[in-house]
Protein backbone atom coordinates (compact mmCIF):
# COMPACT_ATOMS: atom_id res chain seq x y z
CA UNK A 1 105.24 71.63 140.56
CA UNK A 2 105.70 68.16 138.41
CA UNK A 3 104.45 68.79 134.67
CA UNK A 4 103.62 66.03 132.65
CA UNK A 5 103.43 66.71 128.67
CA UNK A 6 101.40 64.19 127.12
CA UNK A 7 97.92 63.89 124.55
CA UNK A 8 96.97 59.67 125.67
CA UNK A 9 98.53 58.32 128.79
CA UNK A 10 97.15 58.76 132.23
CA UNK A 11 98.74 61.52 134.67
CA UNK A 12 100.57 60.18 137.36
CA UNK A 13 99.34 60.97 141.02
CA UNK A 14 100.86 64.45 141.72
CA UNK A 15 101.60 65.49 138.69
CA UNK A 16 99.92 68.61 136.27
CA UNK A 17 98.48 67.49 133.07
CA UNK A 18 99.29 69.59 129.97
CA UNK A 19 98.47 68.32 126.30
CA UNK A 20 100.69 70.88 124.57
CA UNK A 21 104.27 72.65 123.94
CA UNK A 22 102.95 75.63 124.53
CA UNK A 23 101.08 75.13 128.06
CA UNK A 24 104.43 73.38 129.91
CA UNK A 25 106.40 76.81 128.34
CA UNK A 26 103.85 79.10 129.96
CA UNK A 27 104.38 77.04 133.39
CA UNK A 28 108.34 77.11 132.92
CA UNK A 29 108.14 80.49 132.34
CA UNK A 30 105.99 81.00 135.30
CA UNK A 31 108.36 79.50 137.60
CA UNK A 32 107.89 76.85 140.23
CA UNK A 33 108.41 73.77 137.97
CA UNK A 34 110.58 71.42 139.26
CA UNK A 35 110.53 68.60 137.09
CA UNK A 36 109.00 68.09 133.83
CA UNK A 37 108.09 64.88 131.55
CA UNK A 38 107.73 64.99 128.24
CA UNK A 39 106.32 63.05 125.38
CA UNK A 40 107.47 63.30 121.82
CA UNK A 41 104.67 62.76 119.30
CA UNK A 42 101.24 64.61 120.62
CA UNK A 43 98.85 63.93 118.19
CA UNK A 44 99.35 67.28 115.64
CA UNK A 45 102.86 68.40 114.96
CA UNK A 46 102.05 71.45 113.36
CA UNK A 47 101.04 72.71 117.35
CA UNK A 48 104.30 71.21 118.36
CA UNK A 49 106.15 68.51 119.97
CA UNK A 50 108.11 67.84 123.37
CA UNK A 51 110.53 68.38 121.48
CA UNK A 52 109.66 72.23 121.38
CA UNK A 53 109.77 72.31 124.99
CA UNK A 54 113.69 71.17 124.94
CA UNK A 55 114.51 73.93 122.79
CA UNK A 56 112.82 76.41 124.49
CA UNK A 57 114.36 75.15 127.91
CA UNK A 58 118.14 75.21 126.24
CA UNK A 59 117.65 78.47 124.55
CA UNK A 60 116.73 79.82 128.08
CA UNK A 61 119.19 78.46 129.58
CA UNK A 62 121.83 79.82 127.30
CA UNK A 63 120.31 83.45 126.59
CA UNK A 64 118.96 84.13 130.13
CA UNK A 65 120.47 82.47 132.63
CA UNK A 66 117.17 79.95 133.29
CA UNK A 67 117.24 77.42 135.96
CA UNK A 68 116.13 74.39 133.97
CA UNK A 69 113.76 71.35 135.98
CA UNK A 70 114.92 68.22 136.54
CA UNK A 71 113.73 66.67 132.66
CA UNK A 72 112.76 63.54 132.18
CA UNK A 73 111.32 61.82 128.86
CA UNK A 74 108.32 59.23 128.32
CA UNK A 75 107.80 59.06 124.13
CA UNK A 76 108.06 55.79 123.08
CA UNK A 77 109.09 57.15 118.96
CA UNK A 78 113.14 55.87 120.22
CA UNK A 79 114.42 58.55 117.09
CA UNK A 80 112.93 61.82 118.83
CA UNK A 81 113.87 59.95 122.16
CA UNK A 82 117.39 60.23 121.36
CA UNK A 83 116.92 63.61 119.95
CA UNK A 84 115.41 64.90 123.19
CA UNK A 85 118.14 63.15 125.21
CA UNK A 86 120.54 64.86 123.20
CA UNK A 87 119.06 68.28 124.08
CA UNK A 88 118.60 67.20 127.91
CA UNK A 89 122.35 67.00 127.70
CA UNK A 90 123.08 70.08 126.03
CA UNK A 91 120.90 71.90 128.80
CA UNK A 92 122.98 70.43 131.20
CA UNK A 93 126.00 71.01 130.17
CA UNK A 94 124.99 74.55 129.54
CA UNK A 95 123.99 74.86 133.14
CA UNK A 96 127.00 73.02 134.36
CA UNK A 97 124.35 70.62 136.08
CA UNK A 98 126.31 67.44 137.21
């Protein structure tokens, strides 16, 4: 399964459409996600931002052995961009993903 995190832009063709943090961590933790874009800023930050999902995929990954998606990131805010990048990494190198 391809989820796509995002509150404005179309879904691309094949692709499940969630508008918040906590929907695309209830499909992680279901299993069967194999990739996962994210956007930054969606629209109220006090439900959360991509930027929740990244920590809740490294802290996973580091407490309990989960098998992170392939991540990929669409916000256009280039601060949290680099931010999220900077997590992607840490996930990787925390499961030694080349």
């Amino acid at each position: 399964m391809r989820v796509y995190l995002d509150d404005e832009r179309s879904t691309p063709e094949g692709w499940v459409r969630v508008y918040w943090p906590d929907e695309a961590i209830a499909l992680l933790r279901q299993g069967g996600v194999t990739e996962i874009s994210l956007d930054h800023d969606l629209g109220d930050d006090a439900r959360g931002t991509g930027y929740d999902v990244i920590a809740w995929i490294e802290e996973a990954v580091a407490l309990d052995g989960f098998v992170p998606p392939s991540i990929r990131v669409h916000s256009a805010n280039p601060s949290a961009r680099l931010r999220m990048e900077a997590g992607i990494a840490a996930i990787e190198r925390l499961a030694r993903i080349p």
